[in-house]
Protein backbone atom coordinates (compact mmCIF):
# COMPACT_ATOMS: atom_id res chain seq x y z
CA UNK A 1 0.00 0.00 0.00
CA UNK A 2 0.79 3.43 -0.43
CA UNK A 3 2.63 5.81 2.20
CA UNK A 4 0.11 9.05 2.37
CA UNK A 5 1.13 12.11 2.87
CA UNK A 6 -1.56 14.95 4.15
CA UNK A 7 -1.63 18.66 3.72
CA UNK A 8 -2.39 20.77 6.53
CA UNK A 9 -3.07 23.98 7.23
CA UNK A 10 -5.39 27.21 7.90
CA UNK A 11 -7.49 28.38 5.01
CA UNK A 12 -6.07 30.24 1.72
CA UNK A 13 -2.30 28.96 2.04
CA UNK A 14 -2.47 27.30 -0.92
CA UNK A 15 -3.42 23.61 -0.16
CA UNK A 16 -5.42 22.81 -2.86
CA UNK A 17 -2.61 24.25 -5.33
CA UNK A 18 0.10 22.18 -3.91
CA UNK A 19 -2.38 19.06 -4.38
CA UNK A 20 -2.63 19.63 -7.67
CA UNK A 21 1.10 20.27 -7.95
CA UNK A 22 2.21 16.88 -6.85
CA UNK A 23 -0.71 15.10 -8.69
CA UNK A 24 -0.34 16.86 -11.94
CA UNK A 25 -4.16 16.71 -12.19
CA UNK A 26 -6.80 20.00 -11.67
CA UNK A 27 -8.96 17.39 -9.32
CA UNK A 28 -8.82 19.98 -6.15
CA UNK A 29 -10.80 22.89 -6.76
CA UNK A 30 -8.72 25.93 -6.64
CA UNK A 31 -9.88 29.74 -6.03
CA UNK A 32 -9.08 32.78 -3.92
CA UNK A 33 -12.12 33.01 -1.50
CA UNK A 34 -11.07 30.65 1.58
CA UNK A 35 -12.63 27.75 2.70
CA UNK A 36 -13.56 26.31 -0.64
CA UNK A 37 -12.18 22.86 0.30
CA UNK A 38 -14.30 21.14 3.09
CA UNK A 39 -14.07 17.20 2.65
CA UNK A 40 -11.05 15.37 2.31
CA UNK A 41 -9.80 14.40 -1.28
CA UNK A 42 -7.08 12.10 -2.08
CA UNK A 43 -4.82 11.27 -5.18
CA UNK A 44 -1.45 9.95 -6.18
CA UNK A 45 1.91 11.77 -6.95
CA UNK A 46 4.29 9.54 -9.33
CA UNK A 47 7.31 11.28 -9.42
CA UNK A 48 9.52 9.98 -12.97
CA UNK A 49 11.66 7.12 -11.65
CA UNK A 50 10.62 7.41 -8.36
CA UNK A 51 8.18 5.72 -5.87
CA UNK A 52 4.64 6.96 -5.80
CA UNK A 53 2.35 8.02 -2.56
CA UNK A 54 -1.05 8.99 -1.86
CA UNK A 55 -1.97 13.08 -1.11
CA UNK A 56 -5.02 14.24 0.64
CA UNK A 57 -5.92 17.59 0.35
CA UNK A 58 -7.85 18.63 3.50
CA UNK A 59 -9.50 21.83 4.15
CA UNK A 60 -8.26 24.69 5.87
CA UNK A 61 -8.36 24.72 9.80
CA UNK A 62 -10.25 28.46 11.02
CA UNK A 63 -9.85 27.66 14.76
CA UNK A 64 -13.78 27.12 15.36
CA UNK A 65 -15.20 24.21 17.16
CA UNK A 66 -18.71 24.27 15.39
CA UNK A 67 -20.40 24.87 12.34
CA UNK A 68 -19.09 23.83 8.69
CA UNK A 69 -15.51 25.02 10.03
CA UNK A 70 -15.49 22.99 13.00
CA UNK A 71 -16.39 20.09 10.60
CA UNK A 72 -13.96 20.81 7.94
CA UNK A 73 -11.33 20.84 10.83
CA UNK A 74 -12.28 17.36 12.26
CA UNK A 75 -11.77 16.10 8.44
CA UNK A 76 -8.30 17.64 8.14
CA UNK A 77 -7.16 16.42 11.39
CA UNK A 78 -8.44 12.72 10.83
CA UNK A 79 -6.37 13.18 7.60
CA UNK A 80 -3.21 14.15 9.43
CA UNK A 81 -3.88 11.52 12.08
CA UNK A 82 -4.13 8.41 9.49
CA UNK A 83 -1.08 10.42 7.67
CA UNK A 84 2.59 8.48 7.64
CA UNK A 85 3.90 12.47 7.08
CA UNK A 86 2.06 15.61 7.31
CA UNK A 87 2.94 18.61 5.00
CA UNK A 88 1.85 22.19 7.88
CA UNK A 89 1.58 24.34 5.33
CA UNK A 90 2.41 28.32 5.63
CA UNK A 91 1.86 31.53 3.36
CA UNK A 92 5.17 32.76 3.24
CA UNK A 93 3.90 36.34 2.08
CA UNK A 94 1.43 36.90 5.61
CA UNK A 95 3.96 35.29 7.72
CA UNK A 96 3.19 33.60 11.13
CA UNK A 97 0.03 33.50 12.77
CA UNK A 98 -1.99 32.52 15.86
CA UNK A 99 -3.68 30.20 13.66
CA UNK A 100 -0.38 28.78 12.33
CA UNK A 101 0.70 28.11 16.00
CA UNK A 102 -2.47 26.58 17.39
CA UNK A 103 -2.16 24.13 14.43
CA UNK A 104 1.16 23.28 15.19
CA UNK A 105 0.56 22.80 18.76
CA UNK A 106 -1.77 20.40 17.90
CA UNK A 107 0.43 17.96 15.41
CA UNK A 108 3.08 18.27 17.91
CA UNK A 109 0.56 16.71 20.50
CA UNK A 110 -0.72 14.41 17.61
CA UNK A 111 3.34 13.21 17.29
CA UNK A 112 2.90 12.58 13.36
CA UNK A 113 5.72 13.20 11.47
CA UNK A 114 5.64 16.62 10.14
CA UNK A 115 7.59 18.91 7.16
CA UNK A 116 7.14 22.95 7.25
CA UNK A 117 6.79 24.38 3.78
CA UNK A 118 6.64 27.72 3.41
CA UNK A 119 4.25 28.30 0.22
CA UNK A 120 3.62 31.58 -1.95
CA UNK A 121 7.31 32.13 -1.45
CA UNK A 122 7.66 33.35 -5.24
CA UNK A 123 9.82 36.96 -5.76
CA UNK A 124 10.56 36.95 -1.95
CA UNK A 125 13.85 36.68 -0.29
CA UNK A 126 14.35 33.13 0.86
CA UNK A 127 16.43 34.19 4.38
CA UNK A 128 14.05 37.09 5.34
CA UNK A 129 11.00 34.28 4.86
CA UNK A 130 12.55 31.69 6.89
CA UNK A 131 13.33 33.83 10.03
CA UNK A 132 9.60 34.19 10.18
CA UNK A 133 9.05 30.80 10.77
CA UNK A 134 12.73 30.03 12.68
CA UNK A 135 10.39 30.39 16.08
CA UNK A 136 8.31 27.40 15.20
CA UNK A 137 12.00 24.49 15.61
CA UNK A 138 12.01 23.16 12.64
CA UNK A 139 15.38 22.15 11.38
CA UNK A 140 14.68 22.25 7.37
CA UNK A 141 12.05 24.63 5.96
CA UNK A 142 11.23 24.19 2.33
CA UNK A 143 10.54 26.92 0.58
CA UNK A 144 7.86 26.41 -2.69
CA UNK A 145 5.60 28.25 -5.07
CA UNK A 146 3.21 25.33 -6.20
CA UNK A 147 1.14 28.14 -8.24
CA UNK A 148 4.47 28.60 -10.62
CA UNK A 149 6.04 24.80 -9.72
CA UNK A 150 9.05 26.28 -8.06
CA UNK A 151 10.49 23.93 -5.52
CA UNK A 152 8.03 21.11 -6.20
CA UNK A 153 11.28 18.74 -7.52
CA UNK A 154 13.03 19.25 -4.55
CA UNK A 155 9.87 18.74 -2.18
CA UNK A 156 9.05 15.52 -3.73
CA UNK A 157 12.78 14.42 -2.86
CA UNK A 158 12.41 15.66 0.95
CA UNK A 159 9.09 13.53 1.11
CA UNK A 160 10.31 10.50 -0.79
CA UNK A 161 13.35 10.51 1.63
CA UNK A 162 11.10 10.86 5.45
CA UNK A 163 8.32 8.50 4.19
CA UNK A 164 8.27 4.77 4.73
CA UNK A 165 8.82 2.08 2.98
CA UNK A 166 5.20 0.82 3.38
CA UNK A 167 2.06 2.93 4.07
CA UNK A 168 -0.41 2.10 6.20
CA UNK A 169 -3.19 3.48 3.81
CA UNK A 170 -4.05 3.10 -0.22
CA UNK A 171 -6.52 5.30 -1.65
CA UNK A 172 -8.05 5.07 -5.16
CA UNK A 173 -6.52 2.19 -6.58
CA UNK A 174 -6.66 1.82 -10.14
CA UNK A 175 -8.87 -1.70 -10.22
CA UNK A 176 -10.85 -1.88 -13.61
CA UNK A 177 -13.19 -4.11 -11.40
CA UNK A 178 -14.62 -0.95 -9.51
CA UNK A 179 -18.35 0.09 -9.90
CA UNK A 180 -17.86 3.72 -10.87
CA UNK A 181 -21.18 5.21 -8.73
CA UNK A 182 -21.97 9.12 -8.73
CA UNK A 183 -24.45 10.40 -6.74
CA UNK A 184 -25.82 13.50 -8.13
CA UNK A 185 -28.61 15.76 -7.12
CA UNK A 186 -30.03 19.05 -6.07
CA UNK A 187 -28.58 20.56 -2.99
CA UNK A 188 -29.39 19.53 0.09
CA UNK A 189 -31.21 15.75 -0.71
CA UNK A 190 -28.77 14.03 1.38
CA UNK A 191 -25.60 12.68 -0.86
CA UNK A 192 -23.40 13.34 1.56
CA UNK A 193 -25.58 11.61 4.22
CA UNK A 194 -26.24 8.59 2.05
CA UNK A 195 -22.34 8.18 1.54
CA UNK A 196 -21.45 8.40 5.09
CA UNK A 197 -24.10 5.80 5.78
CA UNK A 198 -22.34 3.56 3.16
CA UNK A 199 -19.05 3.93 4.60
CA UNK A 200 -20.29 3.75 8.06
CA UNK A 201 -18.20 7.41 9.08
CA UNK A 202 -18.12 10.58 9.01
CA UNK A 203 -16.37 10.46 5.56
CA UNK A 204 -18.56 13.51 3.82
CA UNK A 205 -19.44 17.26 5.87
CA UNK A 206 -23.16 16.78 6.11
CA UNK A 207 -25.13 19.54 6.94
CA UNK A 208 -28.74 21.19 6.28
CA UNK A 209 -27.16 23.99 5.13
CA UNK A 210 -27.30 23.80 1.15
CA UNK A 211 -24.12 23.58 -0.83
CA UNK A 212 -21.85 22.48 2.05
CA UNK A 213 -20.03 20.24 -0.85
CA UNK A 214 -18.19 21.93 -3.11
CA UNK A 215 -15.77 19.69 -4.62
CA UNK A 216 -16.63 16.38 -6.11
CA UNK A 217 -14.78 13.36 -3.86
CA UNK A 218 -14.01 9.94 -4.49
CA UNK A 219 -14.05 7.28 -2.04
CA UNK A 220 -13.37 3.69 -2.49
CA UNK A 221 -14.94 0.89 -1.01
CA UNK A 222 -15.82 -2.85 -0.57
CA UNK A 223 -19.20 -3.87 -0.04
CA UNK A 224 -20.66 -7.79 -0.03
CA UNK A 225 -16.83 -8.95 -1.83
CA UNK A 226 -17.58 -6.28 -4.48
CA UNK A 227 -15.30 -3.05 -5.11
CA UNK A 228 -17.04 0.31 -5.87
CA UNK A 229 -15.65 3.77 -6.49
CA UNK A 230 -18.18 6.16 -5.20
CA UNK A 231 -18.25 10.37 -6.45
CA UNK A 232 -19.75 12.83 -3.67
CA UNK A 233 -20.73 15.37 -6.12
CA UNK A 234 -21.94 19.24 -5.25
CA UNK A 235 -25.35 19.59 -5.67
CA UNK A 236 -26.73 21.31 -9.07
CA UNK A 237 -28.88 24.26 -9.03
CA UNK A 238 -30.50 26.33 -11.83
CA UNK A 239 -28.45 28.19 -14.07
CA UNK A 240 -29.96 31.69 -13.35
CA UNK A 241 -29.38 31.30 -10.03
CA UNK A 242 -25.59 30.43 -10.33
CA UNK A 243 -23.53 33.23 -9.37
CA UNK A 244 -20.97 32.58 -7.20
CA UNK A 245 -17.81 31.53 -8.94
CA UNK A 246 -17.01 28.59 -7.04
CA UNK A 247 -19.99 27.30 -7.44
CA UNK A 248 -20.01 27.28 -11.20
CA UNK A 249 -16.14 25.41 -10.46
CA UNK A 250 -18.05 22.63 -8.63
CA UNK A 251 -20.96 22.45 -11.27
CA UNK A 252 -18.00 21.62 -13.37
CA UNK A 253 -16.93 19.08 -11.36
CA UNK A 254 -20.44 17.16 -11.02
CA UNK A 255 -20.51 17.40 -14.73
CA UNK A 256 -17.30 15.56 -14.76
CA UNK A 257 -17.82 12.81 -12.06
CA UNK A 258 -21.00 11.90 -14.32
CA UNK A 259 -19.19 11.36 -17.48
CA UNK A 260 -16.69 9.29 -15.42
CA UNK A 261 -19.03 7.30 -13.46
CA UNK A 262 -21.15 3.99 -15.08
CA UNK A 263 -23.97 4.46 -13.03
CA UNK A 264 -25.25 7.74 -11.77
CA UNK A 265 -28.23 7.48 -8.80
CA UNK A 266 -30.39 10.70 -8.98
CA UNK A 267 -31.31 11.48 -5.33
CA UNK A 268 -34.47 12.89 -5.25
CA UNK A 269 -36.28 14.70 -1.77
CA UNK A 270 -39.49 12.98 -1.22
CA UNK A 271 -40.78 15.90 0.61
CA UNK A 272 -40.49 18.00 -2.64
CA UNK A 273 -41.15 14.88 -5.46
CA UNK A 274 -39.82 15.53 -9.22
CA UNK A 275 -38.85 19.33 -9.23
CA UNK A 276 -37.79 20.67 -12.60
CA UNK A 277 -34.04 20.84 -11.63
CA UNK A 278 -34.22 17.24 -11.03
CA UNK A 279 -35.50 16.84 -14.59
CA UNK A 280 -32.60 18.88 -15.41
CA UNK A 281 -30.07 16.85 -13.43
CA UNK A 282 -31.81 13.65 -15.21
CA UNK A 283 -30.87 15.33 -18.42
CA UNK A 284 -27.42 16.21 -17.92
CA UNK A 285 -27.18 11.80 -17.04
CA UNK A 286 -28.94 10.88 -20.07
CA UNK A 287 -26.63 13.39 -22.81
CA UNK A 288 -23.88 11.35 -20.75
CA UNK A 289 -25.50 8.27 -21.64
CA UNK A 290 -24.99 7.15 -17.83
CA UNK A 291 -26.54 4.28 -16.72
CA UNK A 292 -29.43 5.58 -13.93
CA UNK A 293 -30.90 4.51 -11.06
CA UNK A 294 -33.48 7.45 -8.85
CA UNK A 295 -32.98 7.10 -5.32
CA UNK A 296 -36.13 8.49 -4.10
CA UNK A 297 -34.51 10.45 -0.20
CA UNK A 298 -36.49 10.75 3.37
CA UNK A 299 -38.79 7.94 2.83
CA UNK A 300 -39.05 7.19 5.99
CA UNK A 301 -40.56 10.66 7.14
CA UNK A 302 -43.67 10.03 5.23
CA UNK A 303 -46.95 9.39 5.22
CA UNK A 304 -49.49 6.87 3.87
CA UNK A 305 -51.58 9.79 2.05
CA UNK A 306 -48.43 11.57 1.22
CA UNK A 307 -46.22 8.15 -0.28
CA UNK A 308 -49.23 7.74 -2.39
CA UNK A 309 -49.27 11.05 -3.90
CA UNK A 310 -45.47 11.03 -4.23
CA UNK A 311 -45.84 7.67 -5.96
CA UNK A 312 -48.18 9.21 -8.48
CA UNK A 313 -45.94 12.18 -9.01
CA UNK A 314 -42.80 10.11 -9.67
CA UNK A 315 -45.10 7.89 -12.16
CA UNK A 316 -46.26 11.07 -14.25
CA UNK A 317 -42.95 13.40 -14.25
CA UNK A 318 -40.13 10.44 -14.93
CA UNK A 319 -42.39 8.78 -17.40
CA UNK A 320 -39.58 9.97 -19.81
CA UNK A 321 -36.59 7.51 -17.88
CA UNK A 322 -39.23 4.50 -16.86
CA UNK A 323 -36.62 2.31 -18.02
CA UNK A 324 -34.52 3.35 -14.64
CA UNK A 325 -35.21 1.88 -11.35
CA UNK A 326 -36.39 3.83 -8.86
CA UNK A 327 -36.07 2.96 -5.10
CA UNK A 328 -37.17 4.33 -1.79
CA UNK A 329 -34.54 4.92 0.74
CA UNK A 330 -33.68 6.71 4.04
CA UNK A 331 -30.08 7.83 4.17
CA UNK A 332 -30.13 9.10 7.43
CA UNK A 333 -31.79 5.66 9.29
CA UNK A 334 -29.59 3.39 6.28
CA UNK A 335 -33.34 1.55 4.85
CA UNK A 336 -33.40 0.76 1.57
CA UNK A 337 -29.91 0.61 1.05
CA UNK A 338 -29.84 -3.06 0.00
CA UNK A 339 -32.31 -2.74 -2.75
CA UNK A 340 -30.23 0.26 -3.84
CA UNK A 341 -27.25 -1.65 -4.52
CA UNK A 342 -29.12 -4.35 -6.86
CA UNK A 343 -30.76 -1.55 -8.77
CA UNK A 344 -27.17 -0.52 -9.03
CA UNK A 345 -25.48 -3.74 -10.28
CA UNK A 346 -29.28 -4.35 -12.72
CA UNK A 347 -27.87 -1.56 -13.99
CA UNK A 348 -24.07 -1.68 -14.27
CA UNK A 349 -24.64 -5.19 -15.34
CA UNK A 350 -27.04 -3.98 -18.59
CA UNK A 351 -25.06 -0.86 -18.99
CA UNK A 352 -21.51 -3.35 -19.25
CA UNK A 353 -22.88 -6.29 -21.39
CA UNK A 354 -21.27 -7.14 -24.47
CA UNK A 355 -23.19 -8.19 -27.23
CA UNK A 356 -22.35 -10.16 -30.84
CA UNK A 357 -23.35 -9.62 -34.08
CA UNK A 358 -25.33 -12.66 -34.82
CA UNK A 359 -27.81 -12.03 -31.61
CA UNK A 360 -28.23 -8.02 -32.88
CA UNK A 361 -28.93 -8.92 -36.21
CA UNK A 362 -31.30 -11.70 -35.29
CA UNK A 363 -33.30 -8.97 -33.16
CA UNK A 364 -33.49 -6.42 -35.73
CA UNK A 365 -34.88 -8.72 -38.01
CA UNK A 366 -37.37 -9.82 -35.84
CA UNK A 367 -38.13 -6.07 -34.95
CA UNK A 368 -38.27 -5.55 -38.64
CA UNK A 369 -40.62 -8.70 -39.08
CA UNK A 370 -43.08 -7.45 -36.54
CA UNK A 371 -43.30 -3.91 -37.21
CA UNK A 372 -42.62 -3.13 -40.57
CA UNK A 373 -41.29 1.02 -40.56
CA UNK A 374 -44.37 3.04 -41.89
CA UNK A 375 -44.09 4.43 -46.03
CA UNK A 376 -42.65 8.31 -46.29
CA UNK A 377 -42.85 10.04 -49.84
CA UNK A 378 -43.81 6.26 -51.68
CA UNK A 379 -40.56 4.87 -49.90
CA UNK A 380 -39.99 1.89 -46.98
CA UNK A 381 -36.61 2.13 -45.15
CA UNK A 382 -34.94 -1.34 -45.15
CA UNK A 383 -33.04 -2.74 -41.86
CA UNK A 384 -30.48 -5.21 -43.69
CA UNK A 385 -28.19 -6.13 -40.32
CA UNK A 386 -26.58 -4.49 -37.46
CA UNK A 387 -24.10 -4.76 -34.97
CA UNK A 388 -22.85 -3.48 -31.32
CA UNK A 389 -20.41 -0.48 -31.17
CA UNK A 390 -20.31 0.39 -27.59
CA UNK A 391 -21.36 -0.35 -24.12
CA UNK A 392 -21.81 2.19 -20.88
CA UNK A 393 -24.70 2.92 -22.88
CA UNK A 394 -24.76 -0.11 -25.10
CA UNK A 395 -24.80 1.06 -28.73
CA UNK A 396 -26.09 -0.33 -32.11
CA UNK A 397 -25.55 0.56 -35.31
CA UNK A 398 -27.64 -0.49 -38.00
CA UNK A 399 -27.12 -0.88 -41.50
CA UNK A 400 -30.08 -0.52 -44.37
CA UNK A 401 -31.34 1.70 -47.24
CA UNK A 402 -33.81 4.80 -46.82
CA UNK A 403 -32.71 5.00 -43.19
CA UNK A 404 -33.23 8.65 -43.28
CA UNK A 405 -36.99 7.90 -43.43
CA UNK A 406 -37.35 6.57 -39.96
CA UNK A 407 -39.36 8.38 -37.97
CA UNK A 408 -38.54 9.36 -34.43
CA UNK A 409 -41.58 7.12 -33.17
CA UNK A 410 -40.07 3.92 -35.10
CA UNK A 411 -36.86 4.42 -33.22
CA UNK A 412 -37.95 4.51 -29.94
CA UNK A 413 -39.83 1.28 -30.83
CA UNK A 414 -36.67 -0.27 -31.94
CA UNK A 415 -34.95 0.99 -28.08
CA UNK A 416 -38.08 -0.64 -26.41
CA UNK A 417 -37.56 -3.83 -28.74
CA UNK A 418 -34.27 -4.13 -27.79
CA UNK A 419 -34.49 -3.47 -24.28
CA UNK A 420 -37.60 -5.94 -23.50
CA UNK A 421 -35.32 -8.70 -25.45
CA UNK A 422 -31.82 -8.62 -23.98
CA UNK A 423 -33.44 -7.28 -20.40
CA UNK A 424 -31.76 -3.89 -20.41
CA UNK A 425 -32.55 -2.23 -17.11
CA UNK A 426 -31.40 1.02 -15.99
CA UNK A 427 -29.83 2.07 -19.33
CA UNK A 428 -30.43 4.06 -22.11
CA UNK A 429 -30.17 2.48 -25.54
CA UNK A 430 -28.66 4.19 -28.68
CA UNK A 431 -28.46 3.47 -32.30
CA UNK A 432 -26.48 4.55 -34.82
CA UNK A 433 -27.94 4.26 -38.74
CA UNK A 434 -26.34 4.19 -41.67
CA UNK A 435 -27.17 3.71 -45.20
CA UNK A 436 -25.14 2.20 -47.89
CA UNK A 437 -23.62 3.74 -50.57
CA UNK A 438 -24.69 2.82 -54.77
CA UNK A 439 -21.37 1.93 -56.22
CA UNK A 440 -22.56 3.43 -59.22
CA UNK A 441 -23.19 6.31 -58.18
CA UNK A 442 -21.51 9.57 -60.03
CA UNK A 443 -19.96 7.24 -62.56
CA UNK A 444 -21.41 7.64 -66.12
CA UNK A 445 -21.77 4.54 -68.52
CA UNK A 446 -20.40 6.03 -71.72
CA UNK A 447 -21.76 4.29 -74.98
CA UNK A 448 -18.75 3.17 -77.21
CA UNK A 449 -19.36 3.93 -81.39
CA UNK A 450 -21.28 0.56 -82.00
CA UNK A 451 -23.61 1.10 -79.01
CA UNK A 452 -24.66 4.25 -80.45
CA UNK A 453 -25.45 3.18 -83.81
CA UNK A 454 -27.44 0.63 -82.71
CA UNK A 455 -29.03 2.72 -80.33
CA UNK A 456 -29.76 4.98 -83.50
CA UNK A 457 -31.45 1.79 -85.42
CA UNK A 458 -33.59 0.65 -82.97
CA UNK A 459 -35.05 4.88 -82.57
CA UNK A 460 -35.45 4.81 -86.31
CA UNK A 461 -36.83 1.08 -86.81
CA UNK A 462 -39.76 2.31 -83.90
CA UNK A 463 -40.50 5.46 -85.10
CA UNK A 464 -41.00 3.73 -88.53
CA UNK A 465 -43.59 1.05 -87.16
């Protein structure tokens, strides 16, 4: 397993930055305002010809006991506690601060192994910066810019050198075998909550206030002897009322964990039912081509009358995905959760399968058989064979003449057709059409000297008769 280094430190030093640094990745998300990174979010750094190591990036610690700060500060310091070396990270350009030294205090009472690097150090004298920080005992103090790269070399070398052989801790391996899951949603429906439960901690910041997760994380885990991957994504609100910057970075980032993930579970707020940003959120799944599952939240706060009219409500406004499952759940009290995870595998399973060419062509034949396409302008469009092209969504393409002919109404019968026969649940279904090309097309037959004399014998013998 890999050694894991975590970085620490108060808010707006540049954490985040430095992540991204060492990973050579933009997965942190990086602005000015402080206390944009909340939750805990881990990568690897593979140095060229060197060993590799896991990174957490943690969120910045304000000094408060309660609130979203007092959470984010519980997350950093499990970080540094589970941590074979922690990076205290300083801004070189404010200097010390009471903040700085309360952290310290507190690794030095944690006894992890700790580095100080002295960050935003770029165009400053390197002496007058250290003396700052001389107070705090530390015999080396690296000095870095990770917003221009300067120093990053010789920081990996420092690390490489203090860390262990072995770590106690491996975070996102790179196992094909994982179940990429996403849980998207609008804020505040509980994904945080329902990934905590899963995990059985306090992985995720879960609060009522909306938006408390900014930054999409991904957490790895084993559940019944299989291996998922699940995405803690920020929760997606309409465009028009998007105006904070960092909130448009982290609508990004949802985006993103959905195009990654195989199967994407909508959580929905029974209180509220089917608003129209969770159509929207459906949408932004489907032009991904994700396989779906609704998890319909705080089931277990309902009643009789009001289950009934929520059932009736989900019925009439997701009448447009009834090929996904959709299951009733409690994050919070953990029901449900079982018949969650087979809607999931229904439809990683159907979203995964591979198909051959005999069985696709068999089915559009029969398709063809049964339901001939309906005549356009005198003309019939002609389904000769097919075959797959794709899977996470599993893809067709189909090969015939006039194919520009079908209507929209004949190709949603052909996605029903194939979905009731190969028992595709929880997927969308696409097909690709093409029509073969006339090999004689744009070629003139040119008549030699003899063909057009006899041409000219057989006009005159007719005209003659």
């Amino acid at each position: 397993m890999l050694p894991l280094v975590a970085l620490v430190g108060r808010p707006n030093v540049g954490k985040s930055t430095l992540f991204n640094a060492l990973t050579r990745t933009r997965d942190a998300l990086v602005h000015d305002e402080p206390g944009v990174t909340r939750d805990r979010h881990y990568g690897v750094c593979r140095p060229e010809g060197q060993r590799a190591f896991a990174v957490v990036d943690t969120g910045g610690i304000a000094g408060e006991d309660e609130g979203l700060a007092g959470a984010t500060a519980r997350q950093a310091r499990a970080a540094a506690e589970e941590a074979d070396l922690v990076l205290f990270i300083v801004d070189g350009r404010e200097g010390a601060s009471a903040l700085d030294d309360d952290i310290l205090r507190w690794l030095r009472k944690a006894s992890r192994p700790t580095m100080l690097v002295i960050n935003k150090t770029e165009g400053l004298e390197s002496n007058a910066v250290r003396a700052d920080f001389a107070r705090y005992g530390f015999a080396e103090m690296l000095s870095i810019s990770s917003a221009h790269r300067q120093g990053i070399d010789d920081l990996i070398d420092e690390i490489i050198e203090k860390l262990p052989d072995e770590g106690a801790t491996a975070q996102l391996d790179t196992d094909p075998s994982r179940i990429r899951v996403a849980f998207i949603g609008r804020p505040n429906v509980g994904k945080s909550t329902l990934v905590n439960r899963l995990l059985g901690e306090e992985r995720m910041i879960a609060s009522d206030v909306p938006g408390t997760t900014r930054d999409s994380v991904s957490v790895d885990m084993e559940r019944d002897g299989r291996l998922y991957r699940l995405v803690d994504t920020a929760g997606v609100r309409r465009k028009a009322r998007v105006e904070d910057a960092v909130e448009k970075f982290s609508i990004i980032k949802t985006l993103q964990a959905i195009e990654q993930c195989q199967v994407a579970v909508v959580m929905l707020d029974a209180g509220e039912g089917v608003t129209d940003q969770d159509a929207s959120v459906l949408g932004y799944a489907l032009d991904a081509g994700r396989a779906l599952v609704v998890a319909v939240n705080k089931w277990d706060g309902q009643t009789d009358y009001q289950r009934q009219q929520t059932e009736a409500l989900l019925a009439r406004k997701l009448a447009f995905v009834e090929w996904a499952e959709a299951v009733r759940i409690s994050a919070k009290h953990g029901s449900g959760l079982r018949e969650l995870f087979n809607a999931i595998h229904r439809a990683h399973t159907s979203a995964t399968r591979e198909f051959g060419t005999t069985e696709v062509t068999k089915a559009v034949e029969i398709a063809y058989e049964t339901n001939p396409p309906p005549v356009v302008r005198g003309h019939v469009a002609k389904l000769r064979f097919a075959h797959p092209s794709g899977t996470n969504p599993p893809t067709f393409t189909v090969h015939g003449t006039r194919l520009r002919t079908l209507t929209d109404s004949y190709k949603r019968y052909l996605e029903n057709f194939f979905r009731k026969r190969f028992k595709l649940v929880g997927t969308p279904v696409r097909f690709l059409f093409k029509e073969g090309t006339n090999p004689y097309e744009g070629k003139k037959n040119v008549l030699t000297d003899k063909q057009v004399a006899k041409k000219r014998r057989l006009i005159r013998h007719v005209k003659r008769r």
